[in-house]
Protein backbone atom coordinates (compact mmCIF):
# COMPACT_ATOMS: atom_id res chain seq x y z
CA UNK A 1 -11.00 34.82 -2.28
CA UNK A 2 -8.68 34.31 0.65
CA UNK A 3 -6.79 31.29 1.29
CA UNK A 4 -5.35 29.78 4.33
CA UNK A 5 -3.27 27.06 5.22
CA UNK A 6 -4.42 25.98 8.81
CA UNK A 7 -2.15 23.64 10.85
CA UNK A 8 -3.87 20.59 12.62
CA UNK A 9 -3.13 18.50 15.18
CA UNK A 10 -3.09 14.82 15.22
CA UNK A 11 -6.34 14.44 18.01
CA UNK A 12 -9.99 13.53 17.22
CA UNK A 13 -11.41 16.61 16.28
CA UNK A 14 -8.77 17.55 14.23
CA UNK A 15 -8.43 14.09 12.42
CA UNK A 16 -11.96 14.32 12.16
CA UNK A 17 -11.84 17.62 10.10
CA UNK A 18 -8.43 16.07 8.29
CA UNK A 19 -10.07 13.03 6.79
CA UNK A 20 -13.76 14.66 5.77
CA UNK A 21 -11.52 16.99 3.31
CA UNK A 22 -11.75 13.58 0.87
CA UNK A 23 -15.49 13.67 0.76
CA UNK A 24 -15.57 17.19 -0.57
CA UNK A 25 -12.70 16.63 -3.57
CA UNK A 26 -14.22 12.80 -4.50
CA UNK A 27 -17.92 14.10 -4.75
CA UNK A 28 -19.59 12.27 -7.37
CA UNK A 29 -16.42 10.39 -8.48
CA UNK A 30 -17.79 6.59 -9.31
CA UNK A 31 -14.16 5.18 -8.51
CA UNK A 32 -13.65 6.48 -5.49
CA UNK A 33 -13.84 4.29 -2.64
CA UNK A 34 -13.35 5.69 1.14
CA UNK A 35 -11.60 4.23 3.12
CA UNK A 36 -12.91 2.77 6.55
CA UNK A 37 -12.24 6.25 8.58
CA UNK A 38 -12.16 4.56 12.13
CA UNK A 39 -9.56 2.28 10.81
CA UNK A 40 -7.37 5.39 9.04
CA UNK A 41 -7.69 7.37 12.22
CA UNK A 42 -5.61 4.80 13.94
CA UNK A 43 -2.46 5.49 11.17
CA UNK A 44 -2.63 8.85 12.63
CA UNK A 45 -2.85 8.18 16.54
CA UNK A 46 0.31 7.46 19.14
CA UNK A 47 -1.08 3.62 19.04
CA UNK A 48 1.21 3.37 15.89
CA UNK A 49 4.10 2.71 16.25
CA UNK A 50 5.70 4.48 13.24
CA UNK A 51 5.61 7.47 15.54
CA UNK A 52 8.47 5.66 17.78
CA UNK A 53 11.07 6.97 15.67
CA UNK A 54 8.76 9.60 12.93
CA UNK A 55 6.99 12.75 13.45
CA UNK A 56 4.24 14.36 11.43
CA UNK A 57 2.55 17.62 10.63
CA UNK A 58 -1.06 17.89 9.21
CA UNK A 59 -2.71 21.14 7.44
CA UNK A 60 -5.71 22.05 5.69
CA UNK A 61 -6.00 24.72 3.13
CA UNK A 62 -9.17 26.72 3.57
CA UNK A 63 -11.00 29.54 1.14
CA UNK A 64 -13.99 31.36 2.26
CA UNK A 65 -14.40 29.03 5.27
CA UNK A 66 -14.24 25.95 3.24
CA UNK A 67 -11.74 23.27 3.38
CA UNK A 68 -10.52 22.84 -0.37
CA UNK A 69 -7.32 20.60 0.52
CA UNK A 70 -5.04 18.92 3.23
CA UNK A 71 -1.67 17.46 3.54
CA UNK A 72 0.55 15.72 5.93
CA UNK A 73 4.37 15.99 6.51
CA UNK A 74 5.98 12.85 7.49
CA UNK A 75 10.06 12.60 9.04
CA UNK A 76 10.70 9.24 9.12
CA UNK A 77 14.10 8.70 10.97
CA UNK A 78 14.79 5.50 10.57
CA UNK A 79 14.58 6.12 6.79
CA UNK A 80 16.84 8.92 6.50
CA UNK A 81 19.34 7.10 8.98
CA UNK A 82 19.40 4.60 6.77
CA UNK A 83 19.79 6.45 3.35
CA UNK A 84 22.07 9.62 5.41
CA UNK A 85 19.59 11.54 4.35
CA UNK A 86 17.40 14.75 4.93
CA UNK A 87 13.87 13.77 3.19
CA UNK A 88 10.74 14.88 4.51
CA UNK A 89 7.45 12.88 3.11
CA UNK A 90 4.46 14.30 2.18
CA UNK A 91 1.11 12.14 2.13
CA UNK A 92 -2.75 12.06 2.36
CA UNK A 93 -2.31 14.89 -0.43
CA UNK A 94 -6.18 16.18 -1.64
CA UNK A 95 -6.37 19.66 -3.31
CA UNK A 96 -9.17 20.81 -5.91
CA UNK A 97 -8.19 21.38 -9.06
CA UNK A 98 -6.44 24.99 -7.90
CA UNK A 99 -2.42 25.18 -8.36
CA UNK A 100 -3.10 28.24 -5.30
CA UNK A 101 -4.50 25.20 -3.00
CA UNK A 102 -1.71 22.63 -3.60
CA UNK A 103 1.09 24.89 -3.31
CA UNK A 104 0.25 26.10 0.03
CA UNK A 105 -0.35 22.86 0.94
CA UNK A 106 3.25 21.46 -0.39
CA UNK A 107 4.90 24.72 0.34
CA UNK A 108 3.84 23.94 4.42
CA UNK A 109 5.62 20.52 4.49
CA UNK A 110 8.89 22.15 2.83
CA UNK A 111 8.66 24.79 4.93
CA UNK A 112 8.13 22.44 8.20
CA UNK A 113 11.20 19.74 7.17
CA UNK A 114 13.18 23.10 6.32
CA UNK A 115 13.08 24.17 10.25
CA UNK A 116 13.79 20.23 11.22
CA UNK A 117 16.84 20.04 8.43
CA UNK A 118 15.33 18.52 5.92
CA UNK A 119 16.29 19.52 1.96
CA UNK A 120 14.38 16.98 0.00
CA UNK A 121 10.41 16.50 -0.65
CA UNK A 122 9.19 13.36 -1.84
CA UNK A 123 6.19 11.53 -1.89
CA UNK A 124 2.97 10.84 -1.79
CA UNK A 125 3.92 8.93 1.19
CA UNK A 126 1.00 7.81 3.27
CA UNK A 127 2.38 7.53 5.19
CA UNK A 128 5.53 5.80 4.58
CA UNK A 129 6.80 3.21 1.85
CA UNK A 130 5.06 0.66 4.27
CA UNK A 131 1.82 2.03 3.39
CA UNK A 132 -0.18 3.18 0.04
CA UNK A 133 2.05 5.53 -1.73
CA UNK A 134 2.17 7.10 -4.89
CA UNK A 135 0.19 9.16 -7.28
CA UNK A 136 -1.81 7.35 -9.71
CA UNK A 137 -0.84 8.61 -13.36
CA UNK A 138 -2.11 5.85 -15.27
CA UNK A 139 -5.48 3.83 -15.28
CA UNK A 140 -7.86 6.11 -13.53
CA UNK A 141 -11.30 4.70 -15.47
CA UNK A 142 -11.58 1.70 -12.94
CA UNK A 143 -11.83 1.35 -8.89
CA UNK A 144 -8.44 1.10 -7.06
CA UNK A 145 -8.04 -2.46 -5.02
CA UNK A 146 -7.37 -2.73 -1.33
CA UNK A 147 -4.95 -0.99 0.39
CA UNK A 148 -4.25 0.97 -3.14
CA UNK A 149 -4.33 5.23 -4.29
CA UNK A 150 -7.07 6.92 -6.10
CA UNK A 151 -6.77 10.36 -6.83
CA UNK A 152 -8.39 12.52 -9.65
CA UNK A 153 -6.39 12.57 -13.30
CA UNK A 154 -5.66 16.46 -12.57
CA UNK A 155 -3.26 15.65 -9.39
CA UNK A 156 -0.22 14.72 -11.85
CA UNK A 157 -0.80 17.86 -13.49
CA UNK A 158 -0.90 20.16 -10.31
CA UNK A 159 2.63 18.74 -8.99
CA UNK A 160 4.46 18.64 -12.67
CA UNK A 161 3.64 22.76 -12.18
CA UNK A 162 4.59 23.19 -8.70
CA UNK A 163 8.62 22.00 -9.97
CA UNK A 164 7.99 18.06 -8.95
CA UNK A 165 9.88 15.50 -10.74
CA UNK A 166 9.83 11.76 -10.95
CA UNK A 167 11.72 9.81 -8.31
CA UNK A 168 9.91 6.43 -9.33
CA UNK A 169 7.61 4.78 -10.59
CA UNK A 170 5.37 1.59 -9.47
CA UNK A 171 3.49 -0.82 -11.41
CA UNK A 172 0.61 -2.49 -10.63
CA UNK A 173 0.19 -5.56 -12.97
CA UNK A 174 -3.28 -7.58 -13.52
CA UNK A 175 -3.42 -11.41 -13.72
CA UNK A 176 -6.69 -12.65 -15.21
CA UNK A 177 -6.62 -16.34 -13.44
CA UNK A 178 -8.96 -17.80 -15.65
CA UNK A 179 -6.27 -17.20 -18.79
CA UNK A 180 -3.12 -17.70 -16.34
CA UNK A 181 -1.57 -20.72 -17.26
CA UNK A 182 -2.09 -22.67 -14.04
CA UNK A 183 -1.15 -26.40 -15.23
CA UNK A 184 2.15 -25.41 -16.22
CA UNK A 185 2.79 -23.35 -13.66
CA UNK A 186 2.02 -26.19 -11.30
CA UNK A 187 4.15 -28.28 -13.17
CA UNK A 188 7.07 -25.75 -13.06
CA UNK A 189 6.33 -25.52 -9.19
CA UNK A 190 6.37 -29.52 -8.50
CA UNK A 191 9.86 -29.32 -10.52
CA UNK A 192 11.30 -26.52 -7.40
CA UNK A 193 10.27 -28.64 -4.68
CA UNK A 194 11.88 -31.34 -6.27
CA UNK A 195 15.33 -29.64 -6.71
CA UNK A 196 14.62 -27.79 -3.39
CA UNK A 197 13.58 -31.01 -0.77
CA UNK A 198 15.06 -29.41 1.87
CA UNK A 199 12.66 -26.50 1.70
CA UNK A 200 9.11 -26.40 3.36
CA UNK A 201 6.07 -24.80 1.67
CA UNK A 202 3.35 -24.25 3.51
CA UNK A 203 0.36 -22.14 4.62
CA UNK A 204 -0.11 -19.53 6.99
CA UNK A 205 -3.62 -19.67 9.34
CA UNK A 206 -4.97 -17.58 11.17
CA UNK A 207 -4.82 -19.39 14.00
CA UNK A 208 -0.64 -19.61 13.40
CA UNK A 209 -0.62 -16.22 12.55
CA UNK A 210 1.18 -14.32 15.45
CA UNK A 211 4.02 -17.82 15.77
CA UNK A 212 4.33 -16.96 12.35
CA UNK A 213 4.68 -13.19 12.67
CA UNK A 214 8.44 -13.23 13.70
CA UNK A 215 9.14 -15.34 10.47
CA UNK A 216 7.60 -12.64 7.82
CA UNK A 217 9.73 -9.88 9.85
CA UNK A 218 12.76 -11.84 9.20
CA UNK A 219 11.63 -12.17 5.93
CA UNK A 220 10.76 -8.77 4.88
CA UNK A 221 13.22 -6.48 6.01
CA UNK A 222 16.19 -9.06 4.62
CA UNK A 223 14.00 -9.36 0.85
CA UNK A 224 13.60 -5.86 0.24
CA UNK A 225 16.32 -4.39 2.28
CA UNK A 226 18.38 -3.35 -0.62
CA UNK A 227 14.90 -1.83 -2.51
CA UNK A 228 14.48 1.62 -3.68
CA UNK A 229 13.39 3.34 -0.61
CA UNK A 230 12.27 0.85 1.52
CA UNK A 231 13.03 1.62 5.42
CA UNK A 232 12.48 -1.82 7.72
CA UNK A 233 9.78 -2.38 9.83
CA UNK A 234 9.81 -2.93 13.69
CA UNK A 235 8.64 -5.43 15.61
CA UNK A 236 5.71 -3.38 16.69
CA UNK A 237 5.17 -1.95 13.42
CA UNK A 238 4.63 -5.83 12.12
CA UNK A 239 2.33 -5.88 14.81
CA UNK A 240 0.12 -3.32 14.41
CA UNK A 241 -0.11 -3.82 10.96
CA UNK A 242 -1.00 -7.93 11.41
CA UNK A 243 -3.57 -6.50 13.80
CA UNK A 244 -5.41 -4.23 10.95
CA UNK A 245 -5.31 -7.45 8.50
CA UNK A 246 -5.69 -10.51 10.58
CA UNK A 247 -9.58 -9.90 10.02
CA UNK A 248 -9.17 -10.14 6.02
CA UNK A 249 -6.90 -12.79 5.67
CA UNK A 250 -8.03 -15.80 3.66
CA UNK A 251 -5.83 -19.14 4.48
CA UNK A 252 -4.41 -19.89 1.19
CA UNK A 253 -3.37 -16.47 0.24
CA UNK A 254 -0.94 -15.82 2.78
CA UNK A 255 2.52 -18.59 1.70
CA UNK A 256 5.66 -19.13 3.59
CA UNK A 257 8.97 -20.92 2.65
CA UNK A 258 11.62 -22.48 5.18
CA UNK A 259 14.38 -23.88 5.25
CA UNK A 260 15.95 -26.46 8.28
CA UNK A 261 17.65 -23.26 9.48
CA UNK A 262 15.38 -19.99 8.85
CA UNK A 263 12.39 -18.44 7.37
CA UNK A 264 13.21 -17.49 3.62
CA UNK A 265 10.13 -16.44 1.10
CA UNK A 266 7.05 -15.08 2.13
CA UNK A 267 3.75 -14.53 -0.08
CA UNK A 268 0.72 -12.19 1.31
CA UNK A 269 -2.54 -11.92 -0.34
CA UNK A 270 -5.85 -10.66 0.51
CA UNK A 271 -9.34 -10.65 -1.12
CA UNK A 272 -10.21 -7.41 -2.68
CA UNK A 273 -12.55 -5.86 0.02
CA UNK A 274 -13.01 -2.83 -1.89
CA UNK A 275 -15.53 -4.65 -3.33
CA UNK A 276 -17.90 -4.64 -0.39
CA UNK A 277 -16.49 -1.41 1.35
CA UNK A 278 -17.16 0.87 -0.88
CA UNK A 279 -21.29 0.74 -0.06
CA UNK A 280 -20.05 1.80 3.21
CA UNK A 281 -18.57 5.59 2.63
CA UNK A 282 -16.03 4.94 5.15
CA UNK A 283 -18.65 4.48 7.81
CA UNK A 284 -19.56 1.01 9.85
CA UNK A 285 -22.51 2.50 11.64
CA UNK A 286 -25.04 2.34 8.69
CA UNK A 287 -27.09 -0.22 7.37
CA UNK A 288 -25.13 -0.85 4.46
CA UNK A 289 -22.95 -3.01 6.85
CA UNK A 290 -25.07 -5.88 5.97
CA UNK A 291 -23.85 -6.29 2.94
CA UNK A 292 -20.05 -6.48 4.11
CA UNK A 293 -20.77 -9.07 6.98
CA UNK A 294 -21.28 -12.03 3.84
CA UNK A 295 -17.56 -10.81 2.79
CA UNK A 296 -16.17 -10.75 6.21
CA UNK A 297 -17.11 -14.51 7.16
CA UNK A 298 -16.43 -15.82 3.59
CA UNK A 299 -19.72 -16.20 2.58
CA UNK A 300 -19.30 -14.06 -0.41
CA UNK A 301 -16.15 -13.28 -1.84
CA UNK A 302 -14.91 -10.28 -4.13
CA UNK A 303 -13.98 -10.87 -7.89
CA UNK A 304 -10.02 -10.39 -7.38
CA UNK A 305 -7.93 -10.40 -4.95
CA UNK A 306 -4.45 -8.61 -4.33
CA UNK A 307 -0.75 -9.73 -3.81
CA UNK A 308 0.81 -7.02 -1.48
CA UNK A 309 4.52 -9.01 -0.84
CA UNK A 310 6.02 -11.27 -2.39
CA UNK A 311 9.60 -11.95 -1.43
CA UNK A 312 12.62 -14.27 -1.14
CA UNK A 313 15.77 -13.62 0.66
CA UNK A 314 18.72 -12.52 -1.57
CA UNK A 315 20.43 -16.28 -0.92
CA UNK A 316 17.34 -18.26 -2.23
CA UNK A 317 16.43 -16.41 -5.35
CA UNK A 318 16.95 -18.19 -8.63
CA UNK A 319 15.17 -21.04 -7.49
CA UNK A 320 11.80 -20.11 -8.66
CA UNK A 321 10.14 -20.25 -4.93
CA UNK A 322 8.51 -16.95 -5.77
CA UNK A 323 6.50 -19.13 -8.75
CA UNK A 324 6.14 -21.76 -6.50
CA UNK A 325 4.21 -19.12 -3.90
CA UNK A 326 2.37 -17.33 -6.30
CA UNK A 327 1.11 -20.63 -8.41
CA UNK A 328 0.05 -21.56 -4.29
CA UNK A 329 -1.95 -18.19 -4.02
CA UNK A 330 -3.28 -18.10 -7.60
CA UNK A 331 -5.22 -21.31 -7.36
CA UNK A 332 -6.63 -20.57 -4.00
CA UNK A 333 -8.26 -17.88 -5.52
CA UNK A 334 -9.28 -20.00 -8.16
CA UNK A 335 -10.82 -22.75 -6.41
CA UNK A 336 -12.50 -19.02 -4.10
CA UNK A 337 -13.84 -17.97 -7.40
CA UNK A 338 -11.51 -14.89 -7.91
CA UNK A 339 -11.63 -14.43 -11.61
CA UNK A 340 -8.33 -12.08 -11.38
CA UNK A 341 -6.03 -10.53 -9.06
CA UNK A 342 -3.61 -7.66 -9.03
CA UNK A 343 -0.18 -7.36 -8.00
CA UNK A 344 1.28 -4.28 -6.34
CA UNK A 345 3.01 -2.52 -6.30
CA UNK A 346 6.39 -3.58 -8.39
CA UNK A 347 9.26 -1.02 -8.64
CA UNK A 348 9.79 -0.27 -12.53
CA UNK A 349 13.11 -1.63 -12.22
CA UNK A 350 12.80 -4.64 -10.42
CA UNK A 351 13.32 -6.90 -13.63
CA UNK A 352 13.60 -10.00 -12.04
CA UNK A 353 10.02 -9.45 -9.97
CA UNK A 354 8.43 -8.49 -12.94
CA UNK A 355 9.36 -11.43 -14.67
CA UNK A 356 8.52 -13.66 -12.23
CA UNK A 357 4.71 -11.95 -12.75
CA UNK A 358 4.93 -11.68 -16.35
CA UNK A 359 5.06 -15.60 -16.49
CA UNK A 360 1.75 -15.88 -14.89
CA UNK A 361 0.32 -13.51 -18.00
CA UNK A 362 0.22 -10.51 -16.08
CA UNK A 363 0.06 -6.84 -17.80
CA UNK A 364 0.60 -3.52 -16.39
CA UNK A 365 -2.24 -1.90 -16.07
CA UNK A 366 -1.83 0.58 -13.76
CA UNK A 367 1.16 2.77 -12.62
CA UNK A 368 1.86 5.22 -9.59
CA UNK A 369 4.89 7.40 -9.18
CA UNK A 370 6.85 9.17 -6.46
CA UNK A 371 7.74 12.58 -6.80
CA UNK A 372 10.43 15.09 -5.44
CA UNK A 373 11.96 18.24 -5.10
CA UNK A 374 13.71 20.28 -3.36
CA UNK A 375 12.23 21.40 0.44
């Protein structure tokens, strides 16, 4: 049986083709949940502005006329200016269980940062640390949350063969609200606004969003700056991404913290819509959108929700403002009827985050890692 590694480029048709190789690899998987394809397209398209300073590749691997895998190749510039040096990413990595499929597939994006310069692989990257990354390796019997990787239990496998090793791992922790000790929390929180008066605590709307969107840019490239590969974002980048979530966001869940002087801890939240977009097979135009519309105006509400960031600048930590934040978030969700919510992702070696999340009750429950190799 012949196989072929077809280059694609990033335009309708060919993102069309690109995205319908998930259907084919997650047939008949119950945890599988597509992802809204109109809304992925856009990752892909010149309206993001990732592609200011990055460049990307796409391939599919066909046998016999079928398309059995695909991969993208991501150079993200600003990332390797930052580190000094030559990594090429690969993401949206799908490959049947065939070690022939994925190492065409990998052996394309080493062979395509090769000609650019590049000598190290890492990922999954989709497409950048920004985004989802990382290959699920542990907790594959339940559905991932929003904004989160799925992948079948035999991916690990395929990349330990191909010469991969681990660059990282992430956690993703789970916080049952109803056991989370909420009273003391609060208690702990009312003592850091007391020893902090000169710090304001407050909300984020909707309708303050995009005043406020400056603030969490400030805030986010200073808190994770010095992060295991984390590359900052742009203005535009904060942008288009505020533009994909402003839709989701529940006042509540999204927590800011400022001083008289600056913007300095940031908390972000969202309702797990995985819940009610799953029905949908990555499609609006069906029927099934009925059922999401209830979720969309907060008429109905998922069973957890999901802490993407949580983050204090380097000068305010210590202070217990990322309790204060997530004690904020937590009972919103409480009083929304969220019976738990997940965190993620957490570096492995962030001790002081996970600690912070560990005194809510939290347990890991779920874990992703990064791999590498040489291009």
């Amino acid at each position: 049986m012949s196989l072929a590694i077809v280059p694609l480029e990033r335009r309708s048709r060919h993102l069309d083709r690109f995205l319908q190789v998930s259907y084919g690899i997650y047939n008949g998987d119950p945890h599988w949940v597509p992802p809204l394809l109109f809304d992925l397209k856009k990752v892909f398209t010149r309206a993001n502005p990732l592609f200011e300073h990055a460049e990307a590749q796409l391939w599919v691997a066909q046998r016999d006329g079928r398309d059995v895998g695909r991969i993208a190749g991501i150079i993200d510039h600003h990332f390797n200016r930052m580190g000094g040096q030559q990594t090429v990413f690969f993401g949206f990595f799908e490959s049947t269980d065939d070690p022939a499929v994925a190492a065409g597939l990998l052996d394309a994006v080493g062979a395509w940062g090769r000609s650019k310069g590049m000598t190290r692989l890492l990922g999954p990257m989709n497409p950048t640390s920004n985004d989802e990354c990382g290959l699920l390796i542990e907790g594959f019997d339940m559905d991932p949350v929003f904004m989160m990787p799925y992948n079948p239990r035999y991916y690990p496998e395929l990349l330990d063969g191909l010469g991969f090793q681990k660059a990282k791992d992430l956690l993703a922790y789970l916080i049952d609200i109803s056991k989370s000790p909420l009273d003391r929390l609060s208690r702990l929180a009312n003592k850091c606004r007391e020893r902090n008066p000169d710090l304001a605590f407050r909300a984020v709307t909707k309708k303050g969003l995009e005043a406020d969107l400056g603030k969490v840019k400030q805030i986010y490239n200073a808190a994770w700056e010095h992060n295991w590969g984390f590359t900052p974002m742009t203005d535009a980048e904060v942008d288009f991404l505020a533009a994909r979530l402003k839709p989701l966001l529940v006042e509540g869940l999204v927590q800011l913290v400022e001083s008289p002087t600056e913007p300095v801890g940031f908390l972000l939240a969202v309702p797990d819509f995985n819940e009610a977009l799953k029905p949908l097979e990555g499609r609006l135009l069906t029927l099934k959108l009925l059922g999401f519309i209830p979720y969309l105006f907060g008429r109905k509400v998922p069973k957890q929700c999901r802490v993407i960031t949580l983050g204090v600048k380097a000068a305010y930590r210590g202070r217990g403002l990322e309790s204060v934040m997530l004690s904020e978030g937590l009972k919103t969700g409480f009083r929304l009827g969220f019976t738990s919510a997940e965190a993620s992702w957490v570096l492995e070696d962030n001790v002081k985050m996970r600690r912070v999340i560990e005194l809510f009750g939290a347990k890991v429950y779920k874990r992703y890692r990064l791999y590498e190799r040489a291009a």
